[in-house]
PDB file of N, CA and C in Angstrom:
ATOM      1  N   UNK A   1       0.798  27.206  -4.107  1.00  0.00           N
ATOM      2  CA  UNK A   1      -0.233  26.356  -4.666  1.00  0.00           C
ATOM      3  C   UNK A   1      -1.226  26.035  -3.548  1.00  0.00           C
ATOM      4  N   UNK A   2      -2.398  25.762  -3.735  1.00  0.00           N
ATOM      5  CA  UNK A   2      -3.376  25.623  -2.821  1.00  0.00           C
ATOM      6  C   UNK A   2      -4.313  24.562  -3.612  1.00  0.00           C
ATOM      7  N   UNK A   3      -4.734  23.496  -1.898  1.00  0.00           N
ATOM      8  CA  UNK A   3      -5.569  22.007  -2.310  1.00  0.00           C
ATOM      9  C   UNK A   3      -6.637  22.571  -1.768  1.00  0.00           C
ATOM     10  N   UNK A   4      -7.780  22.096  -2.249  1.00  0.00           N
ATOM     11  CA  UNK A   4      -8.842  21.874  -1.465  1.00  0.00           C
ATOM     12  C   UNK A   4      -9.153  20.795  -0.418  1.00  0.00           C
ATOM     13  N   UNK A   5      -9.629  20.544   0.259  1.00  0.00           N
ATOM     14  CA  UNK A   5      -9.972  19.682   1.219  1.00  0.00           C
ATOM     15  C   UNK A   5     -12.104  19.430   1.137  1.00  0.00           C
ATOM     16  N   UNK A   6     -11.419  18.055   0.649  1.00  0.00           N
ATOM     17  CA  UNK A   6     -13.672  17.633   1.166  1.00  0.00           C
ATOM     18  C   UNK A   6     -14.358  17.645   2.290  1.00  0.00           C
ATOM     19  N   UNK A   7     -15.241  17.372   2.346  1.00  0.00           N
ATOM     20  CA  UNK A   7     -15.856  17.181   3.451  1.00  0.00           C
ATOM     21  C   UNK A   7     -15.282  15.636   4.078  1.00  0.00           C
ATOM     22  N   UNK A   8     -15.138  14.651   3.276  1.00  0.00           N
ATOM     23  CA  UNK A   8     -14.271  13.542   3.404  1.00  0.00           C
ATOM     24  C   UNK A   8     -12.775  13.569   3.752  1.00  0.00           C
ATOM     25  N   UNK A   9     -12.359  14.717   3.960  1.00  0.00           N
ATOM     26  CA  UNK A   9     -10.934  15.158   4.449  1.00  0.00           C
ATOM     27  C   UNK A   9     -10.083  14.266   3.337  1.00  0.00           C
ATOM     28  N   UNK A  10     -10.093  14.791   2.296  1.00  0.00           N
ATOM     29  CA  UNK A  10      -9.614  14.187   0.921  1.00  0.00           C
ATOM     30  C   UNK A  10      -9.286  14.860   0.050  1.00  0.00           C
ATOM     31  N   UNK A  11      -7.846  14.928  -0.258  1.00  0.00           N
ATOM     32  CA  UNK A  11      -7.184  16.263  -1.374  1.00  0.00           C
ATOM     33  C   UNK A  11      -6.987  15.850  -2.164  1.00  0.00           C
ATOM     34  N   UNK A  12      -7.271  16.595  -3.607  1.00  0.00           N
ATOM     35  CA  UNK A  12      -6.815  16.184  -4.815  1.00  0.00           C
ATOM     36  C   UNK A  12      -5.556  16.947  -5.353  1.00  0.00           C
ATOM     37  N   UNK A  13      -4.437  16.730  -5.894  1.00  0.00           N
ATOM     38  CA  UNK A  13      -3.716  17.358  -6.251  1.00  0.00           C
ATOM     39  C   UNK A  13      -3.377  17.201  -7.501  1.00  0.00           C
ATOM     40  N   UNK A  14      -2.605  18.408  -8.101  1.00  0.00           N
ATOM     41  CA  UNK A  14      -2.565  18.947  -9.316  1.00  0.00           C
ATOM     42  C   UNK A  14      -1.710  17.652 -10.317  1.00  0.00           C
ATOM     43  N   UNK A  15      -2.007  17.962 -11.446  1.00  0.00           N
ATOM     44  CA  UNK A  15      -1.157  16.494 -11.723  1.00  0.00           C
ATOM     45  C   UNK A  15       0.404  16.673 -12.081  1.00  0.00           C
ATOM     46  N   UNK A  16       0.641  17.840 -12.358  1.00  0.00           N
ATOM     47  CA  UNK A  16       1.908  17.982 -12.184  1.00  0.00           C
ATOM     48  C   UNK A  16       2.833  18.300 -10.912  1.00  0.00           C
ATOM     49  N   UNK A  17       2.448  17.842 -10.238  1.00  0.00           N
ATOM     50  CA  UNK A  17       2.807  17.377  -9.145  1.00  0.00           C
ATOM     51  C   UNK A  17       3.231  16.035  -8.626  1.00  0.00           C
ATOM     52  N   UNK A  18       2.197  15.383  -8.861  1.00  0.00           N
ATOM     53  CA  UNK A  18       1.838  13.893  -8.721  1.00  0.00           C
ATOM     54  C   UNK A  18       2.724  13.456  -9.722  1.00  0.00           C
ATOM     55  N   UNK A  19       3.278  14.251 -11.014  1.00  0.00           N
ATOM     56  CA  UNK A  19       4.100  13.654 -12.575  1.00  0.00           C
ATOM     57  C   UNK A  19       5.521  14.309 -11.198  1.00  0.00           C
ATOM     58  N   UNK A  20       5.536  15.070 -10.935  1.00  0.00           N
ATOM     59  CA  UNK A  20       7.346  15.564  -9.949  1.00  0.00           C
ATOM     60  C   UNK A  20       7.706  14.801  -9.023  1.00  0.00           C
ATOM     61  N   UNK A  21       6.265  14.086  -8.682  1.00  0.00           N
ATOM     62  CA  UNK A  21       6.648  12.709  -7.298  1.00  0.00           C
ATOM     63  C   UNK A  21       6.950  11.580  -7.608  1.00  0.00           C
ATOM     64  N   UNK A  22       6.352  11.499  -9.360  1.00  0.00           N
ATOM     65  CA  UNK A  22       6.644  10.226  -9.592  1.00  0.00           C
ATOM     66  C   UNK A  22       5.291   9.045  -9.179  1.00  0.00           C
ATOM     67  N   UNK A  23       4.328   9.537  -8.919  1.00  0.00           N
ATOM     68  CA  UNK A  23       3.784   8.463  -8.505  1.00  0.00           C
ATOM     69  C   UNK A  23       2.431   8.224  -9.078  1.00  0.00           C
ATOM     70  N   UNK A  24       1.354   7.135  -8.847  1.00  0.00           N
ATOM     71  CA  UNK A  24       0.014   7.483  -9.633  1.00  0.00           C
ATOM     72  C   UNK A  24      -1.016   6.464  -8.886  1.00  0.00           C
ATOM     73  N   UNK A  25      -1.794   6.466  -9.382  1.00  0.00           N
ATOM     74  CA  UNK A  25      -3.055   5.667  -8.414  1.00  0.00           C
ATOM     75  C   UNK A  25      -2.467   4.346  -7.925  1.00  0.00           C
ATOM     76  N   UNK A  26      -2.881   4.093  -6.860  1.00  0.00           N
ATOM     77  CA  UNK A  26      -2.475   3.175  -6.056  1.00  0.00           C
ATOM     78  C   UNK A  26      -1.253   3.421  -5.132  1.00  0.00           C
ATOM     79  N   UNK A  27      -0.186   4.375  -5.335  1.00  0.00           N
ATOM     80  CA  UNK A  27       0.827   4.670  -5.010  1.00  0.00           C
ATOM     81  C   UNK A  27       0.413   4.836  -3.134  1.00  0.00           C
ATOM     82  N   UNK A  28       1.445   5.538  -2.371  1.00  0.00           N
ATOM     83  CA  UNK A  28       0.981   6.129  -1.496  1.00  0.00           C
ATOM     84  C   UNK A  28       2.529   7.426  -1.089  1.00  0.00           C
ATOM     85  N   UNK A  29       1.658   8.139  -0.338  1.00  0.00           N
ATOM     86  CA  UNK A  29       2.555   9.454  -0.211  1.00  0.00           C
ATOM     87  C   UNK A  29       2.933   9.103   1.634  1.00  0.00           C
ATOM     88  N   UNK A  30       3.998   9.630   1.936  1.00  0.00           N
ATOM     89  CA  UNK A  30       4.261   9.914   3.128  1.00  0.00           C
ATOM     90  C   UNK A  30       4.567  10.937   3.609  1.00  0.00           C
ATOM     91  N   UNK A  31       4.102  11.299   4.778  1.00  0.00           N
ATOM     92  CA  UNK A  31       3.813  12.533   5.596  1.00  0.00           C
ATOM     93  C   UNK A  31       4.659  13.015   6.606  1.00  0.00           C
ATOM     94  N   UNK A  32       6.158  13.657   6.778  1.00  0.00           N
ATOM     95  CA  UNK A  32       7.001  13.371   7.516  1.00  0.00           C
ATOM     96  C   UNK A  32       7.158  15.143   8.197  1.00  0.00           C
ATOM     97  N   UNK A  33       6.794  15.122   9.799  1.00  0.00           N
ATOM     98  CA  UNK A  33       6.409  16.310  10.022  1.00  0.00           C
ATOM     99  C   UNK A  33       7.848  16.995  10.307  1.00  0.00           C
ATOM    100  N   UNK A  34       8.371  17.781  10.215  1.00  0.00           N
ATOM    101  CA  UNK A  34       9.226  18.705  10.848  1.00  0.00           C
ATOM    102  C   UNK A  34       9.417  19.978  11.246  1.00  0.00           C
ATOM    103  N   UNK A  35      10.243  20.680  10.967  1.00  0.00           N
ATOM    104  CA  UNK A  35       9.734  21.912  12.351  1.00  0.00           C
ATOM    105  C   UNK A  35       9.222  23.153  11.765  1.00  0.00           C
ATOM    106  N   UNK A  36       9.601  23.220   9.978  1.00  0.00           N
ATOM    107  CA  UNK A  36       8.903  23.803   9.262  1.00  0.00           C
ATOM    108  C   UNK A  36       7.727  23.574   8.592  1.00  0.00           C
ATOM    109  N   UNK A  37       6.880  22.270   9.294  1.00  0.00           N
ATOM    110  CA  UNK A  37       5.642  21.887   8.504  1.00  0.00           C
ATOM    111  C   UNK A  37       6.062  20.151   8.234  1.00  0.00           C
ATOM    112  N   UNK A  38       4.918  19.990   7.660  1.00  0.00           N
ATOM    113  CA  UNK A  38       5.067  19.014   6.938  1.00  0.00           C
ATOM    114  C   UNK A  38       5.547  18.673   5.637  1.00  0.00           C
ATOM    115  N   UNK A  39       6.748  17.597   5.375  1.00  0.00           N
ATOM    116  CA  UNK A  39       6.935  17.782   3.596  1.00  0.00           C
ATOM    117  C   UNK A  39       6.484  16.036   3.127  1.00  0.00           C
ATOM    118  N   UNK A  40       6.170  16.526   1.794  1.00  0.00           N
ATOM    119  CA  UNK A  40       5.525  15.096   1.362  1.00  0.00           C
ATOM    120  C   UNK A  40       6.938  14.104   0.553  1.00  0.00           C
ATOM    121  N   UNK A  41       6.330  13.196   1.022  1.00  0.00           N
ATOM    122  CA  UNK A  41       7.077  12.055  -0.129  1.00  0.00           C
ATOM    123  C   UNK A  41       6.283  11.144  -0.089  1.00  0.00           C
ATOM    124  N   UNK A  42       7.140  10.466  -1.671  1.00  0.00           N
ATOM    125  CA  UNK A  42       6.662   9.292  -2.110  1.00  0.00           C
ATOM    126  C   UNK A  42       6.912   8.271  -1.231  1.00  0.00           C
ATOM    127  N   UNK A  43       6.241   6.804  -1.105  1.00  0.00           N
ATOM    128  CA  UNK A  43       6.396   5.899  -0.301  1.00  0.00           C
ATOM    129  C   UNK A  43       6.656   4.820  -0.943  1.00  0.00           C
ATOM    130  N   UNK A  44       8.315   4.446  -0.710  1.00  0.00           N
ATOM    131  CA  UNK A  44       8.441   3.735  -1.950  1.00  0.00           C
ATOM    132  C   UNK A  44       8.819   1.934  -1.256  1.00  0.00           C
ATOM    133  N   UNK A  45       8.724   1.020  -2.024  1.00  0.00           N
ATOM    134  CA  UNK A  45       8.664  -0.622  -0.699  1.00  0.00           C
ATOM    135  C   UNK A  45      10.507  -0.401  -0.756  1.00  0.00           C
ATOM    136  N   UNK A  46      11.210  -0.990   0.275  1.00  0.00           N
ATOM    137  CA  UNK A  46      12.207  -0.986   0.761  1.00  0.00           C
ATOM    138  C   UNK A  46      12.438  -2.045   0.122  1.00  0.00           C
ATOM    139  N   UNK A  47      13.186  -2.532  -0.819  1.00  0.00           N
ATOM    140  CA  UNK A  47      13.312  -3.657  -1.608  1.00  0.00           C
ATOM    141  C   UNK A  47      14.341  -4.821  -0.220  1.00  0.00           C
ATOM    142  N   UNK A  48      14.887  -4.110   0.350  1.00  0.00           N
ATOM    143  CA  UNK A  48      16.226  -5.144   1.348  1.00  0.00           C
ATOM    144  C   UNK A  48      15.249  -5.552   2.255  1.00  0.00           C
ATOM    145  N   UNK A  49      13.896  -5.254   2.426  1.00  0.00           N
ATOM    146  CA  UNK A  49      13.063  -5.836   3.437  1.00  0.00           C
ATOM    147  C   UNK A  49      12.296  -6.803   3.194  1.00  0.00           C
ATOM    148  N   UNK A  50      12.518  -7.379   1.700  1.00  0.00           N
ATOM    149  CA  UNK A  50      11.601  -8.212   1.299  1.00  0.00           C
ATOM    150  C   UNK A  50      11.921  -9.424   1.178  1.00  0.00           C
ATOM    151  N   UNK A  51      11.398 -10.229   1.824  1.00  0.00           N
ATOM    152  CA  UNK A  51      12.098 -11.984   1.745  1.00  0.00           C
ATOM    153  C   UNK A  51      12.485 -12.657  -0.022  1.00  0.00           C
ATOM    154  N   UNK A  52      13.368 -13.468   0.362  1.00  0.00           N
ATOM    155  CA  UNK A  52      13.736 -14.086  -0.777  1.00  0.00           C
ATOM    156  C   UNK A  52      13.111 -14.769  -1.086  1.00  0.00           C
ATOM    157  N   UNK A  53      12.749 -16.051  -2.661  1.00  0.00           N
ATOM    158  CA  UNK A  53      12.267 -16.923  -2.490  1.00  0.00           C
ATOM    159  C   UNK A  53      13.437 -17.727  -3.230  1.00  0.00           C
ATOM    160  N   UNK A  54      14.314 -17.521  -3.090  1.00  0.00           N
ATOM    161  CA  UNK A  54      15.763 -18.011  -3.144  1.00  0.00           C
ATOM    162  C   UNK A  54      15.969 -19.139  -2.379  1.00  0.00           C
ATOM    163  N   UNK A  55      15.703 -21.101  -3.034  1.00  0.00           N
ATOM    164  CA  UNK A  55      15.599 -22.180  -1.947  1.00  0.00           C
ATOM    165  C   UNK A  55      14.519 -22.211  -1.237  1.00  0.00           C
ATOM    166  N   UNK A  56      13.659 -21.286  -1.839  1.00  0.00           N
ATOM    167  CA  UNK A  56      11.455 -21.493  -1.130  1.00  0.00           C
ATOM    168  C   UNK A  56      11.015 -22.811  -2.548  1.00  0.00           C
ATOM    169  N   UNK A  57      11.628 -22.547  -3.444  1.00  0.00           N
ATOM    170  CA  UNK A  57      10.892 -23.194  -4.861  1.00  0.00           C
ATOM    171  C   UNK A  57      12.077 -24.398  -4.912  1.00  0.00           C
ATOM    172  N   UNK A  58      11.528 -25.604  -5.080  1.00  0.00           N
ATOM    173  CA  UNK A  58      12.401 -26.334  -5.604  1.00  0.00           C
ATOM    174  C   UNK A  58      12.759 -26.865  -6.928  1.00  0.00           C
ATOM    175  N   UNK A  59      14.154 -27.309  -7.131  1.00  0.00           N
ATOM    176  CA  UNK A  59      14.671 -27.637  -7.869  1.00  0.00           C
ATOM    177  C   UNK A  59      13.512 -28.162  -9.204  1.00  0.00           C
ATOM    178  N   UNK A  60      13.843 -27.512 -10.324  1.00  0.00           N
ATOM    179  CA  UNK A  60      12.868 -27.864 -11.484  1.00  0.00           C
ATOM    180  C   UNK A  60      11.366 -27.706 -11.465  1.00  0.00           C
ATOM    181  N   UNK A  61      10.996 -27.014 -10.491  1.00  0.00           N
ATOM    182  CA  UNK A  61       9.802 -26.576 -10.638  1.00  0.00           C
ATOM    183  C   UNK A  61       9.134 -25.406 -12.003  1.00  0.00           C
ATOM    184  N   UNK A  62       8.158 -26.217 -12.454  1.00  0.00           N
ATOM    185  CA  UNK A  62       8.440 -24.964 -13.732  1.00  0.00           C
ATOM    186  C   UNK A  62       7.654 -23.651 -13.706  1.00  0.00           C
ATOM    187  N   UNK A  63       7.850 -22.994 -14.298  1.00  0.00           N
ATOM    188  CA  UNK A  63       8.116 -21.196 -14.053  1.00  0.00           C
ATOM    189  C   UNK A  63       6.265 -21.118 -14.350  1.00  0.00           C
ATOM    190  N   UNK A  64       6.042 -19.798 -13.339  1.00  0.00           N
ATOM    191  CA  UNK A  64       4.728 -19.887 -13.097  1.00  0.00           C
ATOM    192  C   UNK A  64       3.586 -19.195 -14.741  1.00  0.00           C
ATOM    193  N   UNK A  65       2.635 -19.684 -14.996  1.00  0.00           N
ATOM    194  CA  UNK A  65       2.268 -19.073 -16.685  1.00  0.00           C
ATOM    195  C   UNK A  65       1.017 -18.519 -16.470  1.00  0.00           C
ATOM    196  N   UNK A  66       1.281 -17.099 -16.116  1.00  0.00           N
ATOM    197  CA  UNK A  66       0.158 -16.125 -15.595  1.00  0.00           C
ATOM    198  C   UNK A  66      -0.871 -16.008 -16.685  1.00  0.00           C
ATOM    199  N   UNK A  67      -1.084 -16.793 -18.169  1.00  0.00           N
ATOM    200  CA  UNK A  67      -1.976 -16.464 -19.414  1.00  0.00           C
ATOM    201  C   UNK A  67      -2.910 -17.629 -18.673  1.00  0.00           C
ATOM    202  N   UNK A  68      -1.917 -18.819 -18.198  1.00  0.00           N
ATOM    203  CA  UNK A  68      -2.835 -20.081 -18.037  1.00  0.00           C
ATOM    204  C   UNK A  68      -3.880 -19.806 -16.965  1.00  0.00           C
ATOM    205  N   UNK A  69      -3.135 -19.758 -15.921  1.00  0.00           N
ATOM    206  CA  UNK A  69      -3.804 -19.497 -14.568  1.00  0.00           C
ATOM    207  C   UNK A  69      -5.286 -18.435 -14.784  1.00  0.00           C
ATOM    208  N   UNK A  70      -5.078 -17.548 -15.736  1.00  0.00           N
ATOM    209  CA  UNK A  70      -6.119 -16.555 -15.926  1.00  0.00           C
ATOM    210  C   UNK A  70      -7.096 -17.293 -16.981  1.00  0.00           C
ATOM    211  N   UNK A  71      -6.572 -18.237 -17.851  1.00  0.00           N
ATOM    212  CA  UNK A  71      -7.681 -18.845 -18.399  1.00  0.00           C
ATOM    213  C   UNK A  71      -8.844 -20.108 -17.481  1.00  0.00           C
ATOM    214  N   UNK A  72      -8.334 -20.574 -16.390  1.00  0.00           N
ATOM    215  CA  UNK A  72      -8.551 -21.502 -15.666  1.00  0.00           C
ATOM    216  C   UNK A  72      -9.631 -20.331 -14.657  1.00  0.00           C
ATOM    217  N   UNK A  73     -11.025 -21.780 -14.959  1.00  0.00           N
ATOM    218  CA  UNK A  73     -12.631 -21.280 -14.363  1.00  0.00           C
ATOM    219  C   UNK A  73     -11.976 -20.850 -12.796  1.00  0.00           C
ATOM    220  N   UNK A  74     -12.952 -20.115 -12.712  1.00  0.00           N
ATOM    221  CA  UNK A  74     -12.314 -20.195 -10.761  1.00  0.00           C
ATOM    222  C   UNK A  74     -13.922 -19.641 -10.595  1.00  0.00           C
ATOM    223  N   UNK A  75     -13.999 -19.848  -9.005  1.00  0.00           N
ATOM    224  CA  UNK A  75     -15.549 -19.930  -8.150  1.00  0.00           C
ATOM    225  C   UNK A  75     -15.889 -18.441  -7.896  1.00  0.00           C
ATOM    226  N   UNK A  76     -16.976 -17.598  -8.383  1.00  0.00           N
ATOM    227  CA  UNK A  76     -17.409 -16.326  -8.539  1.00  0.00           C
ATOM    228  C   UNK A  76     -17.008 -15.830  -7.273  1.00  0.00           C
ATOM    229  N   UNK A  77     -17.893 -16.998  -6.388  1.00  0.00           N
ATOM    230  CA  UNK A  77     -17.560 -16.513  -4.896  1.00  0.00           C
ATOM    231  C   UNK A  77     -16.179 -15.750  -4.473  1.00  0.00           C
ATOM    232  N   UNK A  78     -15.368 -16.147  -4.650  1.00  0.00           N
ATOM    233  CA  UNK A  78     -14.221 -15.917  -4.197  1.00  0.00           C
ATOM    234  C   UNK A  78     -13.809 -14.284  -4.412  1.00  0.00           C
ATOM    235  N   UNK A  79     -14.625 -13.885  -5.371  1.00  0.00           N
ATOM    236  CA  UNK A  79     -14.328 -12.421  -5.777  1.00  0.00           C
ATOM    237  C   UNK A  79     -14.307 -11.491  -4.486  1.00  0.00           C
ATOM    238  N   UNK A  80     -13.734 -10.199  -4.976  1.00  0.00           N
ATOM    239  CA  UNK A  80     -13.465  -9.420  -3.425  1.00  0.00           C
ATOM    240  C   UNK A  80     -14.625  -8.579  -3.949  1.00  0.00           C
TER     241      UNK A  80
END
């Protein structure tokens, strides 16, 4: 199989490929060189590396209501 490369040094690949990796926009691939080349993988978050919030929240705090928060005005500015 063969990618093209841009002038932006930017490959697009086939989508059945991208459907065999499992992965899709936003994702990211990793690049792990060895002695036959490079082979790709998916880059997936290490779930045991991620802090708890297990005793961060206290007792009876009530559960967060992502419909509300999105109805509530917020300052244009702030946009990215």
């Amino acid at each position: 199989m063969i990618v093209k490369i841009t002038s932006k040094r930017q490959v697009t690949f086939p989508a059945r490929v991208l459907d065999a990796l499992g992965v899709g926009p936003g994702d990211r691939l990793e690049l792990d060189e060895g002695p036959d080349g490079f082979i790709l993988r998916p880059k997936r978050v290490d779930l045991s590396r991620l802090g708890t919030l297990k005793g961060k929240i206290p007792p009876g705090h009530p559960p967060f209501d992502l419909a509300a928060f999105r109805d509530e005005p917020h300052d244009p500015a702030l946009r990215d």
